[in-house]
N, C-alpha and C. Protein backbone atom coordinates (compact mmCIF):
# COMPACT_ATOMS: atom_id res chain seq x y z
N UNK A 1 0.83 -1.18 0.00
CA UNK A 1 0.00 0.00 0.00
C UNK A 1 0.88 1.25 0.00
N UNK A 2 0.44 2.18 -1.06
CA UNK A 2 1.60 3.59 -0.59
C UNK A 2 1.01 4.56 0.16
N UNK A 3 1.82 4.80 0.81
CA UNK A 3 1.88 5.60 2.19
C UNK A 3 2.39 6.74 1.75
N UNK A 4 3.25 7.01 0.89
CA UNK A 4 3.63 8.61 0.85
C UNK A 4 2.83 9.37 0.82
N UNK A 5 3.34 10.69 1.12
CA UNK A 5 2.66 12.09 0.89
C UNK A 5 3.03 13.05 -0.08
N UNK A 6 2.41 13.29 -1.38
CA UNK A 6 2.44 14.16 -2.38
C UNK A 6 2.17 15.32 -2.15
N UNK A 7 3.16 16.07 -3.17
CA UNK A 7 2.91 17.55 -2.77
C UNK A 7 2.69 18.43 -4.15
N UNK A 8 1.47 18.85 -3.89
CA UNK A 8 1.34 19.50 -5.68
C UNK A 8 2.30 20.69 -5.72
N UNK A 9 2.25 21.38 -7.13
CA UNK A 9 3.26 22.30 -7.51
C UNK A 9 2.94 23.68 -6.65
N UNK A 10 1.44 23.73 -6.71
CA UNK A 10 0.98 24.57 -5.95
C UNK A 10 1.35 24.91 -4.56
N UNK A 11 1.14 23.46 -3.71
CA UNK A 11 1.69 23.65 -2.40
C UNK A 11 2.96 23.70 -2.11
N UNK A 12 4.06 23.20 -3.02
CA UNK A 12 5.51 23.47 -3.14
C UNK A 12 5.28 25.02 -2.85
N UNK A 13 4.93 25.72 -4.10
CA UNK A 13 4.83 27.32 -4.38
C UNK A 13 4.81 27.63 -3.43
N UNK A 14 3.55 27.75 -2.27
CA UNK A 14 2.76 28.21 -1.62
C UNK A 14 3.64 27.96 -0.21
N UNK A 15 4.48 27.15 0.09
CA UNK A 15 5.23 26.77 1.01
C UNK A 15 6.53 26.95 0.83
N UNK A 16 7.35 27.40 -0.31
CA UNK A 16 8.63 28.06 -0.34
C UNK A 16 8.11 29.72 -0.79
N UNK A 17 6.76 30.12 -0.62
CA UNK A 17 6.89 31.42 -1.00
C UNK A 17 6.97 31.91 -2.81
N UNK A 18 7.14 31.07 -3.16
CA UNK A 18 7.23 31.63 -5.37
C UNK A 18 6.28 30.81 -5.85
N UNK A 19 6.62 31.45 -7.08
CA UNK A 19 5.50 31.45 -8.39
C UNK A 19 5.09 29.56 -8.42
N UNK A 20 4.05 29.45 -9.13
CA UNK A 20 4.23 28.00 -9.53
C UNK A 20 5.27 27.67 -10.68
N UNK A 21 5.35 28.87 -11.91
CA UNK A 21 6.18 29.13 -12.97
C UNK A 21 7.74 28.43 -11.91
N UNK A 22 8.24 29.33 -11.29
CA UNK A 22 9.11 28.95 -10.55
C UNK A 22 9.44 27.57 -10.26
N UNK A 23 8.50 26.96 -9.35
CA UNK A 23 8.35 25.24 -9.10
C UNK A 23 8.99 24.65 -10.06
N UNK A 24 8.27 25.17 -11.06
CA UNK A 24 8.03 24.26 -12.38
C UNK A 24 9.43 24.47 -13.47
N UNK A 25 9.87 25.36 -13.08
CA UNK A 25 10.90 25.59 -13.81
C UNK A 25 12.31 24.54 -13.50
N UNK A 26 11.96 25.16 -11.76
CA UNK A 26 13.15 24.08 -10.86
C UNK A 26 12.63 22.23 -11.05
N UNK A 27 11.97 21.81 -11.66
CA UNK A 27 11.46 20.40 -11.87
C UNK A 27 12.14 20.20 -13.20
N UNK A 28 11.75 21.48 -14.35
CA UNK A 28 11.78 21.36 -15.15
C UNK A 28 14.08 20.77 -16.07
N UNK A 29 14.43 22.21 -14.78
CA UNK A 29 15.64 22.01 -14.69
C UNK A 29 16.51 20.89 -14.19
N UNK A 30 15.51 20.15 -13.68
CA UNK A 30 16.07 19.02 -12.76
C UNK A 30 16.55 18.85 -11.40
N UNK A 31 16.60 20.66 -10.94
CA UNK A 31 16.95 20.63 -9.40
C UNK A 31 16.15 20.29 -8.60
N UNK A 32 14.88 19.92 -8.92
CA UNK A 32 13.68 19.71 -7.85
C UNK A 32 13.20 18.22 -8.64
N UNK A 33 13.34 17.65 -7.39
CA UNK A 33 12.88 15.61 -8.20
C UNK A 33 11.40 15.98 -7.81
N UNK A 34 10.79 15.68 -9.38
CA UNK A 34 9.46 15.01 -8.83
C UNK A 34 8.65 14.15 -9.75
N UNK A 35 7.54 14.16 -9.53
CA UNK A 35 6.98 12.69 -10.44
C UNK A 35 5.73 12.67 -11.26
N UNK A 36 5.76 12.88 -12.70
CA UNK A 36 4.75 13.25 -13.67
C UNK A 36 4.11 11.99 -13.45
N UNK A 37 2.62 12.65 -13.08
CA UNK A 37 1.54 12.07 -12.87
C UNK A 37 0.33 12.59 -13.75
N UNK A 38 0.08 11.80 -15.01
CA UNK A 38 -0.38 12.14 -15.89
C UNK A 38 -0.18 13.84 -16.42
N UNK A 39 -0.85 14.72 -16.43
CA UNK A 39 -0.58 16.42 -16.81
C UNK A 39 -0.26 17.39 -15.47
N UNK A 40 0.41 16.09 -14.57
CA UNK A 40 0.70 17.49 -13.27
C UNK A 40 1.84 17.11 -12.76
N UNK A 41 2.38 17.47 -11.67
CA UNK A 41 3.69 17.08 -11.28
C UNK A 41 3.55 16.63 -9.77
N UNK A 42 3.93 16.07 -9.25
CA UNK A 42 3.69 15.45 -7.58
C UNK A 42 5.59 15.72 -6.74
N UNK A 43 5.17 16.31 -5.79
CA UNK A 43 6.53 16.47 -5.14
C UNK A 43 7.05 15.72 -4.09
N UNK A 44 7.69 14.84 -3.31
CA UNK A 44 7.66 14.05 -2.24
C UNK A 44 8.50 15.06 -1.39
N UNK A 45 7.75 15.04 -0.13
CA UNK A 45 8.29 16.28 0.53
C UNK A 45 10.02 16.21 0.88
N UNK A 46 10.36 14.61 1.57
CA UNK A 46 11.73 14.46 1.33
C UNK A 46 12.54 15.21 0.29
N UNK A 47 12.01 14.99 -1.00
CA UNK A 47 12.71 16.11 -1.97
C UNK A 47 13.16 17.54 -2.07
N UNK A 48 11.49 17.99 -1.35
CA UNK A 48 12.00 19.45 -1.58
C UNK A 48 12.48 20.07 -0.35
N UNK A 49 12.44 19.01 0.87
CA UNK A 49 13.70 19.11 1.81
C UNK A 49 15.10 19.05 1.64
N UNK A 50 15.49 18.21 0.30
CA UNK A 50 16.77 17.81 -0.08
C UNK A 50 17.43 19.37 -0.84
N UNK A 51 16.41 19.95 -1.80
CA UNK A 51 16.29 20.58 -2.62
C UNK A 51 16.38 21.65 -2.23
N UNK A 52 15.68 21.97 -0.91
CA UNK A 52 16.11 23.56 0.14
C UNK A 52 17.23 23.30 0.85
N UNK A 53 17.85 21.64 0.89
CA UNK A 53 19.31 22.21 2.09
C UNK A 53 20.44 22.65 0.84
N UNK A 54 20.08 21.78 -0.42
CA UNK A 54 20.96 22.26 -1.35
C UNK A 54 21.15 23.57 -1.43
N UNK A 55 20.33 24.05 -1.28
CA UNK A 55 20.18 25.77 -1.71
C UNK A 55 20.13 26.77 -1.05
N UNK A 56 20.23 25.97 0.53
CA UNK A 56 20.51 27.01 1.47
C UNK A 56 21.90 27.60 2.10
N UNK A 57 22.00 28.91 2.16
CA UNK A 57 23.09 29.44 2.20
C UNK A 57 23.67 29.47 3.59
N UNK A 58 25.07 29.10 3.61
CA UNK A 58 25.74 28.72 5.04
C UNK A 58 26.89 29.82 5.02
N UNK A 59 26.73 30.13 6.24
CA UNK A 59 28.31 31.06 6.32
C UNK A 59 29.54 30.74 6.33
N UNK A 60 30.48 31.37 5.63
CA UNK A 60 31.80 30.85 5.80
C UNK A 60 32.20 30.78 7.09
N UNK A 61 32.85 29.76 6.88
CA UNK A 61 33.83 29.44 8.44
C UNK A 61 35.16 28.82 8.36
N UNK A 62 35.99 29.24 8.75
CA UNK A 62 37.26 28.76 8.23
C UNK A 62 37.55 27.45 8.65
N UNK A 63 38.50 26.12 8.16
CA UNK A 63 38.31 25.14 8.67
C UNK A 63 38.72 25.10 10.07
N UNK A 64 37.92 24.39 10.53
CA UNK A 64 38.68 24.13 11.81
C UNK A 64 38.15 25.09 13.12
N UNK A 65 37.48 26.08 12.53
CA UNK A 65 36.38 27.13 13.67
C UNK A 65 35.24 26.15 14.15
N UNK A 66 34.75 26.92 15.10
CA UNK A 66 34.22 26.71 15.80
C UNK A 66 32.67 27.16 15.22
N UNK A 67 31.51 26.84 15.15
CA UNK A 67 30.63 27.62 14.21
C UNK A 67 29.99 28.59 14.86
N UNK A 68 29.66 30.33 14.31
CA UNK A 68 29.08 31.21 15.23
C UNK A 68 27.86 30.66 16.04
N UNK A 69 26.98 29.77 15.57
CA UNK A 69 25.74 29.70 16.75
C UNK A 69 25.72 28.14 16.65
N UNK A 70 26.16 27.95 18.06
CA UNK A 70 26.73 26.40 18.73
C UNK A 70 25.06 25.39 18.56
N UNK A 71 25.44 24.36 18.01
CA UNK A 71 24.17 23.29 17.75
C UNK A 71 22.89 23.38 19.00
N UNK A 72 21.84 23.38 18.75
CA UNK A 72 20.58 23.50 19.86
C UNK A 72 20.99 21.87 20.19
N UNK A 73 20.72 21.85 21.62
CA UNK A 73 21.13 20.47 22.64
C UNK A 73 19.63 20.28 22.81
N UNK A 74 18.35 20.46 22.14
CA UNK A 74 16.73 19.80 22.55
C UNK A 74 16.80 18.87 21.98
């Protein structure tokens, strides 16, 4: 039985904030995995978790520092 959870292009949009054009572009480009389901596109949220750490921006730190804001211990 499948158990996943699909995510339309819409709710991608609507949950990173941009266009659907946008979504669709990043699918289209290949940076965003997802899965043509007949005339629409389905997103598995794992993905566009994978797809925002790719793209999220980290501060430099030189090797071997210490990082400015120390890991949350919850």
């Amino acid at each position: 039985m499948l158990t996943r959870r699909f995510m339309t292009v819409r709710e991608v949009a609507e949950l990173t904030q941009v266009g659907e054009a946008t979504v669709r572009q990043w699918i289209k480009d290949g940076t965003l995995r997802a899965i043509d389901v007949g005339r629409e596109w389905r997103v598995i949220p794992r993905d566009l978790e994978a797809f925002l750490d790719r793209h999220a921006t980290r501060a430099d730190t030189p090797p071997g520092a210490a990082p400015a804001i120390p890991p949350s211990t919850d």
